[in-house]
N, C-alpha and C. Protein backbone atom coordinates (compact mmCIF):
# COMPACT_ATOMS: atom_id res chain seq x y z
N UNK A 1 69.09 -30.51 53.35
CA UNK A 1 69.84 -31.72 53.05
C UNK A 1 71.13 -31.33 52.35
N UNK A 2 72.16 -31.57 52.64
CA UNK A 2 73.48 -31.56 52.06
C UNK A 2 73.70 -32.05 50.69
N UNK A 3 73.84 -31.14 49.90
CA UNK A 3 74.23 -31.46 48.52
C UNK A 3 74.75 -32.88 48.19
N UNK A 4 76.17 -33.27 49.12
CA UNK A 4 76.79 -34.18 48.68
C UNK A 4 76.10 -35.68 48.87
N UNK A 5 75.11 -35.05 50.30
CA UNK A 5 74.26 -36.48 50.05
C UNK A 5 73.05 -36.83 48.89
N UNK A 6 72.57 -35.84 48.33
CA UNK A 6 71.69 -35.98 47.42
C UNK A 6 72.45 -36.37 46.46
N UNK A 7 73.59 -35.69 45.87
CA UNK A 7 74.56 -36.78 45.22
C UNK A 7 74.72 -37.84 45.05
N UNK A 8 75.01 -38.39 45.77
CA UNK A 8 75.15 -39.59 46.12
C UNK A 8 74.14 -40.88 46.05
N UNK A 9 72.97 -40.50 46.77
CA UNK A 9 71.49 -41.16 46.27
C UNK A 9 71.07 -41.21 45.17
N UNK A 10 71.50 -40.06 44.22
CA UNK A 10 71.36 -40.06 42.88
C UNK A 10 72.02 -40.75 41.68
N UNK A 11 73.35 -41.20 42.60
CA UNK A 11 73.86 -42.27 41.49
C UNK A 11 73.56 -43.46 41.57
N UNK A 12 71.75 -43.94 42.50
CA UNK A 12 71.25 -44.66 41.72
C UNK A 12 70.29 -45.05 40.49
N UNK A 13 70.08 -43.20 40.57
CA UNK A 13 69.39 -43.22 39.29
C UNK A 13 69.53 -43.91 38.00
N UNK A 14 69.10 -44.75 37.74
CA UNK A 14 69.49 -45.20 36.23
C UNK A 14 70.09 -46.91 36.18
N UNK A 15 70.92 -47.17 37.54
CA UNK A 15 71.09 -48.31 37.76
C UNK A 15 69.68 -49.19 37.94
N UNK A 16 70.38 -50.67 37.53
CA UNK A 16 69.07 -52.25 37.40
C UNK A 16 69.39 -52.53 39.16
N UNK A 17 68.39 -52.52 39.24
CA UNK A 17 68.31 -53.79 40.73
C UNK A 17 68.66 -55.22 40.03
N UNK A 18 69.85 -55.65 40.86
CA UNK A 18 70.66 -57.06 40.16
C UNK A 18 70.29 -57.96 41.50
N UNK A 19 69.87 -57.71 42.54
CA UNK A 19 69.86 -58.97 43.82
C UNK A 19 69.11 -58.09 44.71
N UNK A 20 68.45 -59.28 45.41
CA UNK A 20 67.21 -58.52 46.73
C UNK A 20 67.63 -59.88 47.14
N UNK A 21 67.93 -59.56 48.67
CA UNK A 21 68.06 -60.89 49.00
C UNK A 21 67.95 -60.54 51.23
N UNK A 22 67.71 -60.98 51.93
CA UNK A 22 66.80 -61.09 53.71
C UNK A 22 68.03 -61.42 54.64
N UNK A 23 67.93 -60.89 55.54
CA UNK A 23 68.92 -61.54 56.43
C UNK A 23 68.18 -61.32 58.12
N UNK A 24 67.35 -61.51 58.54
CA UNK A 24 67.29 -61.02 59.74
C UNK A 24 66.56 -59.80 59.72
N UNK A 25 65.48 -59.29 59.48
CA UNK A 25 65.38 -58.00 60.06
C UNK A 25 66.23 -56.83 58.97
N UNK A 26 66.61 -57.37 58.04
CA UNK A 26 67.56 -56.69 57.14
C UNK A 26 66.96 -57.10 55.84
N UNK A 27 67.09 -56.06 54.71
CA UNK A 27 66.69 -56.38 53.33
C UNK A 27 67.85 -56.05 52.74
N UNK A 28 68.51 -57.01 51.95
CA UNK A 28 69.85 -56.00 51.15
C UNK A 28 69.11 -56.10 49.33
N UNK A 29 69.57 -54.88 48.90
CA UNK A 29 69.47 -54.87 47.60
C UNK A 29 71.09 -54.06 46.56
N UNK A 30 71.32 -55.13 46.07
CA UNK A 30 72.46 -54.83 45.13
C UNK A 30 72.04 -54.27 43.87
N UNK A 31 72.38 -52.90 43.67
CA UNK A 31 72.05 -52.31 42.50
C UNK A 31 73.58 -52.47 41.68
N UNK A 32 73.18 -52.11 40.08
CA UNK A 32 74.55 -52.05 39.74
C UNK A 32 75.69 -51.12 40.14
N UNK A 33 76.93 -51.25 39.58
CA UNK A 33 78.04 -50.31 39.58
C UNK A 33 78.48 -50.86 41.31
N UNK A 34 77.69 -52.14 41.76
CA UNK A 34 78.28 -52.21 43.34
C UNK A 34 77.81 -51.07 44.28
N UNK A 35 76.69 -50.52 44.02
CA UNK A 35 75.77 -50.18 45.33
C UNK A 35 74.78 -50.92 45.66
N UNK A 36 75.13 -51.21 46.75
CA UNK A 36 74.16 -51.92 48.03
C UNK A 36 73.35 -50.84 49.03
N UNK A 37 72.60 -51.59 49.40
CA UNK A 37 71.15 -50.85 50.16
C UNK A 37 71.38 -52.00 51.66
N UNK A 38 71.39 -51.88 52.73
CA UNK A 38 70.80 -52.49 54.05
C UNK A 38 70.09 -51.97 54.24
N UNK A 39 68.63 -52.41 54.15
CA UNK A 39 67.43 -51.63 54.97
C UNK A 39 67.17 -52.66 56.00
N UNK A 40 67.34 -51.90 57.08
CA UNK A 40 66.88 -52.15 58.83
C UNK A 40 65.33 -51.69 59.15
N UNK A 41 65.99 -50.88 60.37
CA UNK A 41 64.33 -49.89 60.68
C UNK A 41 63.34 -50.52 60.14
N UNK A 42 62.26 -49.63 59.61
CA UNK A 42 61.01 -50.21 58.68
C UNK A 42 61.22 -49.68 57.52
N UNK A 43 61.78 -50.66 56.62
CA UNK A 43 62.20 -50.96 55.13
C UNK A 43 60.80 -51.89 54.51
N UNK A 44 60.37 -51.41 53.67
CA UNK A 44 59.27 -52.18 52.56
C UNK A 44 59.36 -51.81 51.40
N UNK A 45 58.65 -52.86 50.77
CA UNK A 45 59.03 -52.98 49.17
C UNK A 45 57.51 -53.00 48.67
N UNK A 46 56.84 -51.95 47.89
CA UNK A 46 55.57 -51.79 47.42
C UNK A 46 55.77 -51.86 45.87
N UNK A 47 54.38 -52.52 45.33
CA UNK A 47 54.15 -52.37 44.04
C UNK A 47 52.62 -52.25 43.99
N UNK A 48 51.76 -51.34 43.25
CA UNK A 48 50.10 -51.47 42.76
C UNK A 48 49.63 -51.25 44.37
N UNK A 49 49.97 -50.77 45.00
CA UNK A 49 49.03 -50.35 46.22
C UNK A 49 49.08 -51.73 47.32
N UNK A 50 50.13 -52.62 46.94
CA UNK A 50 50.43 -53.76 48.26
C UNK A 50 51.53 -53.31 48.84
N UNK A 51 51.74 -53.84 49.56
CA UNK A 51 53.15 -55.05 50.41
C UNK A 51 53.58 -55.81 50.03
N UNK A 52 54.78 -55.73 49.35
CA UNK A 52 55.20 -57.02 48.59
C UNK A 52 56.02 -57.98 49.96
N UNK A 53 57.00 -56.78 50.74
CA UNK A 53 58.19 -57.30 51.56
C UNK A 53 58.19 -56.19 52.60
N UNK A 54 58.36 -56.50 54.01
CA UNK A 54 58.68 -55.54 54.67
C UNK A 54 59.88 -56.26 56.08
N UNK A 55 60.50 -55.44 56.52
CA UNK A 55 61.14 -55.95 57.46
C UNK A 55 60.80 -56.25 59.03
N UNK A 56 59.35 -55.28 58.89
CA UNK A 56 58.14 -56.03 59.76
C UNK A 56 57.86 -57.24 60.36
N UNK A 57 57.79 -58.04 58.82
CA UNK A 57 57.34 -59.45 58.85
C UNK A 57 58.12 -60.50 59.21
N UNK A 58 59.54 -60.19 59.79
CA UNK A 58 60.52 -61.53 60.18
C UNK A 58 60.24 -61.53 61.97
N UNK A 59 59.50 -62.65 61.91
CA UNK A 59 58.73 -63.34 63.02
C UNK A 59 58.89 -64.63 62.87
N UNK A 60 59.65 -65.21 63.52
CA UNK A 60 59.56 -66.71 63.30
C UNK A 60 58.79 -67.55 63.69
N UNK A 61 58.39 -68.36 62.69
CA UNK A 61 56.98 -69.35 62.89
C UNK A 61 57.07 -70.32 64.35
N UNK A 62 58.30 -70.98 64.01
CA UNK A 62 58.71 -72.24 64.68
C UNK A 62 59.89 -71.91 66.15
N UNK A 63 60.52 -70.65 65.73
CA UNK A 63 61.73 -70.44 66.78
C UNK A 63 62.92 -71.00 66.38
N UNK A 64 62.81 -72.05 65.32
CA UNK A 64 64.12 -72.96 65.16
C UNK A 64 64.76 -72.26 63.82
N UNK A 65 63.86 -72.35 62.66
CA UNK A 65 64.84 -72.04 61.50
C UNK A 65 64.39 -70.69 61.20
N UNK A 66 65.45 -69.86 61.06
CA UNK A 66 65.65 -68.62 60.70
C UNK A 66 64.99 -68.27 59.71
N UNK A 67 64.58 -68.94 58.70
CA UNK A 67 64.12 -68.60 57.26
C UNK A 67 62.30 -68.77 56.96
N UNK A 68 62.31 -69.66 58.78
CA UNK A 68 60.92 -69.53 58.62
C UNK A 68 60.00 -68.68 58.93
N UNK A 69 59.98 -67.37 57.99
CA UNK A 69 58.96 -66.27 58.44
C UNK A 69 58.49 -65.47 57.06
N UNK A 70 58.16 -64.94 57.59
CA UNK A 70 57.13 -64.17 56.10
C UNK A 70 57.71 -63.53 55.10
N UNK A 71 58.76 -62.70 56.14
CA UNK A 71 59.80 -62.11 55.05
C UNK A 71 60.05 -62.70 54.02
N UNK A 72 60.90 -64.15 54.50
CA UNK A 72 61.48 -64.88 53.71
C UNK A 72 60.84 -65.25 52.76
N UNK A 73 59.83 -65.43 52.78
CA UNK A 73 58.38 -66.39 51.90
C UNK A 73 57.91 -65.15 51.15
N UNK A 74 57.70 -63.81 51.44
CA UNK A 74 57.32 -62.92 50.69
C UNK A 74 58.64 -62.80 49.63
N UNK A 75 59.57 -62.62 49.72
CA UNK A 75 60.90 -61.95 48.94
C UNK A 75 60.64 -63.34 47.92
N UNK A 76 60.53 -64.60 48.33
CA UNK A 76 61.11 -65.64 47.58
C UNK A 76 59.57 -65.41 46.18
N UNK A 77 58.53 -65.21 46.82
CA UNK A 77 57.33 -65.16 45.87
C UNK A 77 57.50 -63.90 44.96
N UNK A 78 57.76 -63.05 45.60
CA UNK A 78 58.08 -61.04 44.96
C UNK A 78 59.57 -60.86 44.05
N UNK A 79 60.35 -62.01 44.48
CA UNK A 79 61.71 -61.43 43.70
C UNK A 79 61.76 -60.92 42.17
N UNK A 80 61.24 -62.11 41.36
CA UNK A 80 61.47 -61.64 39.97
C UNK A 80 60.46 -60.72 40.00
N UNK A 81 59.56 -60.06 40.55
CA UNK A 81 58.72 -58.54 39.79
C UNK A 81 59.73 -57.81 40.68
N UNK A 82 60.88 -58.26 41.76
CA UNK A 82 61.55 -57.16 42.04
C UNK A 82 62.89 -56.65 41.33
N UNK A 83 63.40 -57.52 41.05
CA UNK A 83 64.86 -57.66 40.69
C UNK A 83 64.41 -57.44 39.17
N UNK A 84 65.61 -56.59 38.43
CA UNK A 84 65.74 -56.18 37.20
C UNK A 84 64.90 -55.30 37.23
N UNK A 85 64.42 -54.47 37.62
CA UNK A 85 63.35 -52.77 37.81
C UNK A 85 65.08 -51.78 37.91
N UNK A 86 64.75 -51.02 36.78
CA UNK A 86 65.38 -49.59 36.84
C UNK A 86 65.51 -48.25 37.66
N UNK A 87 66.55 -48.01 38.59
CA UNK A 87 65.78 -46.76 39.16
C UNK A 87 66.05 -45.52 38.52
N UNK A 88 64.45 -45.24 38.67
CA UNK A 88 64.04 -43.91 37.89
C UNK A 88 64.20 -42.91 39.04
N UNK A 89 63.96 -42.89 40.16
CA UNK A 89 64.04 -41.62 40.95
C UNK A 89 64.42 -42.23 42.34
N UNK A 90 65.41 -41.57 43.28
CA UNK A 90 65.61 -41.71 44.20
C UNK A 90 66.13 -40.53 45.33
N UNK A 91 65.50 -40.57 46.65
CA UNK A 91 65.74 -39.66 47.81
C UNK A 91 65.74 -39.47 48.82
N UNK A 92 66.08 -39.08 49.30
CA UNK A 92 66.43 -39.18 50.96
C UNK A 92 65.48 -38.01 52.08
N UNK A 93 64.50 -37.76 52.20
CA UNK A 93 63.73 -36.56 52.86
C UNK A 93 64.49 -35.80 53.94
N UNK A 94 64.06 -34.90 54.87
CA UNK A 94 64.70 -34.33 56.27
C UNK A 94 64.26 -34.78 56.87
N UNK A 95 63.35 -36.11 57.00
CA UNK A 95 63.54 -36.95 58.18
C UNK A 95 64.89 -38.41 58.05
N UNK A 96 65.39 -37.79 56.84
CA UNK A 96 66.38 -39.16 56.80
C UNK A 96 65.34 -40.61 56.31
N UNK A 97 64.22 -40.72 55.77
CA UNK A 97 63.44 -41.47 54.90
C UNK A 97 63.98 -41.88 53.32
N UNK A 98 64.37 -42.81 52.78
CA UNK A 98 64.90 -43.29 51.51
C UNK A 98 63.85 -43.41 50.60
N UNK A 99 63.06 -43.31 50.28
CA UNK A 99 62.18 -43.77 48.26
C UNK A 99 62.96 -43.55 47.18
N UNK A 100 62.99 -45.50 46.85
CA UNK A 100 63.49 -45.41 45.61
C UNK A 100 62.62 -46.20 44.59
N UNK A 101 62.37 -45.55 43.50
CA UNK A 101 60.95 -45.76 42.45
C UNK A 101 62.23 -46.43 40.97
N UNK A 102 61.51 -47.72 41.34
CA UNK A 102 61.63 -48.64 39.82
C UNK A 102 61.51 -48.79 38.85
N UNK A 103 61.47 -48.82 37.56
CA UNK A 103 61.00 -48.40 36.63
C UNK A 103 59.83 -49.71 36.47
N UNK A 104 60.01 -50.67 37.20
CA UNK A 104 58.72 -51.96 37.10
C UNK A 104 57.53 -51.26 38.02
N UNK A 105 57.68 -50.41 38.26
CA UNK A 105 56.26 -49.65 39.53
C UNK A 105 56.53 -50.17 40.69
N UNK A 106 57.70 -50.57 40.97
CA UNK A 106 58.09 -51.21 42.23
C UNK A 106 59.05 -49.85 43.56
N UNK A 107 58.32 -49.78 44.43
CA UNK A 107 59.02 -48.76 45.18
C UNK A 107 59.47 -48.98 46.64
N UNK A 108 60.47 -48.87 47.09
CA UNK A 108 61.35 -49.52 48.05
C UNK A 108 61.67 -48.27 49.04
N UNK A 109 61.25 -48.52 50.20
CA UNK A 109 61.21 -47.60 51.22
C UNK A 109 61.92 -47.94 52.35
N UNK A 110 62.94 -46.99 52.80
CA UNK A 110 63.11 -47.30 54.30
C UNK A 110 62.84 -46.20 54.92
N UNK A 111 61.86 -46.14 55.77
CA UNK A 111 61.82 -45.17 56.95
C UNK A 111 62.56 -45.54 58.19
N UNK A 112 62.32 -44.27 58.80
CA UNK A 112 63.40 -43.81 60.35
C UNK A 112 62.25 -44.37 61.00
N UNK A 113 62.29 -45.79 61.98
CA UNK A 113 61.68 -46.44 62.71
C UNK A 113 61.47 -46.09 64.02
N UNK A 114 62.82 -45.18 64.74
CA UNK A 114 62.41 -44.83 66.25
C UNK A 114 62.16 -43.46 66.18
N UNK A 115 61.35 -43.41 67.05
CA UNK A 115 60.98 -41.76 67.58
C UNK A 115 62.04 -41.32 68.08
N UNK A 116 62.54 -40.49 67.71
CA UNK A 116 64.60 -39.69 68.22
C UNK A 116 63.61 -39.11 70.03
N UNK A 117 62.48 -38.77 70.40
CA UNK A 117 62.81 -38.35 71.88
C UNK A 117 62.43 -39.66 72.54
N UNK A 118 62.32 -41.31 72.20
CA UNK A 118 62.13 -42.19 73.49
C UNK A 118 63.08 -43.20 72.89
N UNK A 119 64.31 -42.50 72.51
CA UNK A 119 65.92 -43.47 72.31
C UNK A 119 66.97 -42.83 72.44
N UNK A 120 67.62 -43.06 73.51
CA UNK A 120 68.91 -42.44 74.14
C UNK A 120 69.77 -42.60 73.18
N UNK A 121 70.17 -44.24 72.35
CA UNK A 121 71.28 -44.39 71.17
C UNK A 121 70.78 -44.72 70.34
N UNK A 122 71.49 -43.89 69.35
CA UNK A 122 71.26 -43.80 67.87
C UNK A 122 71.05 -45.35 67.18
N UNK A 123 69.70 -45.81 66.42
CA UNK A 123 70.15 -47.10 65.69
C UNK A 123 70.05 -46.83 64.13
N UNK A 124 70.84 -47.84 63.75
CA UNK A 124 70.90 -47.77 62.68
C UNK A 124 69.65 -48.28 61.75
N UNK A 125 69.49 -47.14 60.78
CA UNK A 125 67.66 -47.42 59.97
C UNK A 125 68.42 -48.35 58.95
N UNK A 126 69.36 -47.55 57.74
CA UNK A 126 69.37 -47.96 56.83
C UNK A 126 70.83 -47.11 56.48
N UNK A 127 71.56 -47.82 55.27
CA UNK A 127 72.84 -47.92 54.91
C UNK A 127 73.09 -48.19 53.30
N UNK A 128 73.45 -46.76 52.71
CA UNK A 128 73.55 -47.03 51.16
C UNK A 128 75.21 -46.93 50.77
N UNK A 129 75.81 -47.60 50.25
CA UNK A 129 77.44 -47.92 49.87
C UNK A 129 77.63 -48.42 48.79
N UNK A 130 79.00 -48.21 48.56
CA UNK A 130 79.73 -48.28 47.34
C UNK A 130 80.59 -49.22 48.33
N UNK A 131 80.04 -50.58 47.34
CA UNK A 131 80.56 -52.08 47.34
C UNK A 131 81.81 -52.24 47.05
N UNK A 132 83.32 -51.61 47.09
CA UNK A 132 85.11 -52.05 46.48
C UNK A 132 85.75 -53.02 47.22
N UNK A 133 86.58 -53.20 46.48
CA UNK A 133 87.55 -54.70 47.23
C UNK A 133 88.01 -54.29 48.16
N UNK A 134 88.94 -53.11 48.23
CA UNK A 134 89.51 -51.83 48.92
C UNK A 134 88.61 -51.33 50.09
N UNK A 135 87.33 -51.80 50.43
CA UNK A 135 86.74 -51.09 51.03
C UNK A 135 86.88 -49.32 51.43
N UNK A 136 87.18 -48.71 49.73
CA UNK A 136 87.40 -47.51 49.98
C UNK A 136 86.13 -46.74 49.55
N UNK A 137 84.77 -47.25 49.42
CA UNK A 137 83.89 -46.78 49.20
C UNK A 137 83.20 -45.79 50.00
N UNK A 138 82.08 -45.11 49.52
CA UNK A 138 81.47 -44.16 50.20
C UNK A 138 79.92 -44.85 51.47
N UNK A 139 80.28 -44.23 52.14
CA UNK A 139 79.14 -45.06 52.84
C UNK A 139 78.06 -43.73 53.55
N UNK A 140 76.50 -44.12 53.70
CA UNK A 140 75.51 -43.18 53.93
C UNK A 140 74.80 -44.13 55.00
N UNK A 141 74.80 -43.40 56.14
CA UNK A 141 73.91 -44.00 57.27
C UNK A 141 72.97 -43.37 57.49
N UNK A 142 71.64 -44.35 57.87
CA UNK A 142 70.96 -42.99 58.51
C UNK A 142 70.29 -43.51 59.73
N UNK A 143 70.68 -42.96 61.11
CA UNK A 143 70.35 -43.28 62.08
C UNK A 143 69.05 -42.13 62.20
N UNK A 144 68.36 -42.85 63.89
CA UNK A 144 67.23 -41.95 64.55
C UNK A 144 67.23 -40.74 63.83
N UNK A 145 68.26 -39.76 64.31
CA UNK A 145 68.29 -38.34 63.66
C UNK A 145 69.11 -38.05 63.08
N UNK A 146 70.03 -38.80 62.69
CA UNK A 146 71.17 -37.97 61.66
C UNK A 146 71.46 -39.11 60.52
N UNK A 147 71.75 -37.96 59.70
CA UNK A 147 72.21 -38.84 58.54
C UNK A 147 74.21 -38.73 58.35
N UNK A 148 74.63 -40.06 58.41
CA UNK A 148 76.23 -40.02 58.02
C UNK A 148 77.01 -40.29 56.97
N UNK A 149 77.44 -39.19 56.49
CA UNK A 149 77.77 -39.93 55.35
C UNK A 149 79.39 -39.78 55.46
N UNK A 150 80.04 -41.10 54.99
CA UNK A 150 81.43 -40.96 55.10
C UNK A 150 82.22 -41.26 53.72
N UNK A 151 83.00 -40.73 53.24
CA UNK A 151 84.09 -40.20 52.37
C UNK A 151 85.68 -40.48 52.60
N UNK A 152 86.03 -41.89 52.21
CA UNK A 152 87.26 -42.08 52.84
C UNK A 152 87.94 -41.13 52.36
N UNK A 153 88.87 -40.25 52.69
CA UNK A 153 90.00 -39.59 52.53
C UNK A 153 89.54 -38.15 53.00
N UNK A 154 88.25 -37.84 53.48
CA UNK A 154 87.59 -36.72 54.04
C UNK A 154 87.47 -36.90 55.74
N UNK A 155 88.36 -37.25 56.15
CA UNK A 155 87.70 -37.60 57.74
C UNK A 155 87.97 -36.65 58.47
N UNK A 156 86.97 -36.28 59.60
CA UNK A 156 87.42 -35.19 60.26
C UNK A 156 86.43 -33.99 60.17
């Protein structure tokens, strides 16, 4: 794993989870200092040996309203034991896998969802960034098999 990305994952060490909030198949979590998390792929949120939230569970009941699925109903019941947890440790494995451990015992996972030999294009799992007005922040992707990390003023 590349130094600069372990870097990088590491400056969430120590930051509060300030917002957990669903979009589709998507979990975003706003940590401080303006890093954000998109977890895609299979992203879940564990505490005490459950399932609190996973991105699994957005199945819609009815077909009509977007908000009607489990996800939604899990995050809205799980938020406050989620939100305001400290992260104590966070990392990225060589399969491109994220664990990040809370200081509430709350631990937030995104794994690499497709098998890299039965997907021709790369999708996107999950996405850690530095939130600026400027959009001159750092951004970390991690598709099927690679992880990207981009560095405005490093391109190339």
């Amino acid at each position: 794993m590349r130094q600069d990305i372990s870097d990088f994952v590491s400056l969430l060490v120590g930051k509060k989870l300030e917002y957990l909030g669903c979009e589709a198949d998507l979990l975003e979590f706003v940590f401080e200092a303006d890093l954000v998390l998109h977890a895609a792929g299979f992203s879940r949120v564990v505490a005490d040996d459950e399932i609190l939230i996973t991105t699994a569970d957005y199945q819609s009941w009815d077909g009509i309203d977007s908000k009607h699925n489990d996800e939604w109903v899990n995050m809205a019941a799980h938020r406050e034991r989620i939100v305001g947890g400290q992260v104590v440790s966070a990392a990225v494995n060589a399969l491109g896998d994220l664990n990040i451990t809370l200081d509430n015992g709350v631990i937030i996972e995104c794994r690499i969802a497709n098998a890299a030999p039965h997907y021709g294009d790369e999708e996107e799992q999950w996405v850690l960034f530095e939130h600026t007005a400027d959009h001159s922040g750092r951004f970390l992707t991690a598709y099927n098999r690679q992880l990207e990390f981009y560095v405005p003023g490093q391109e190339g």
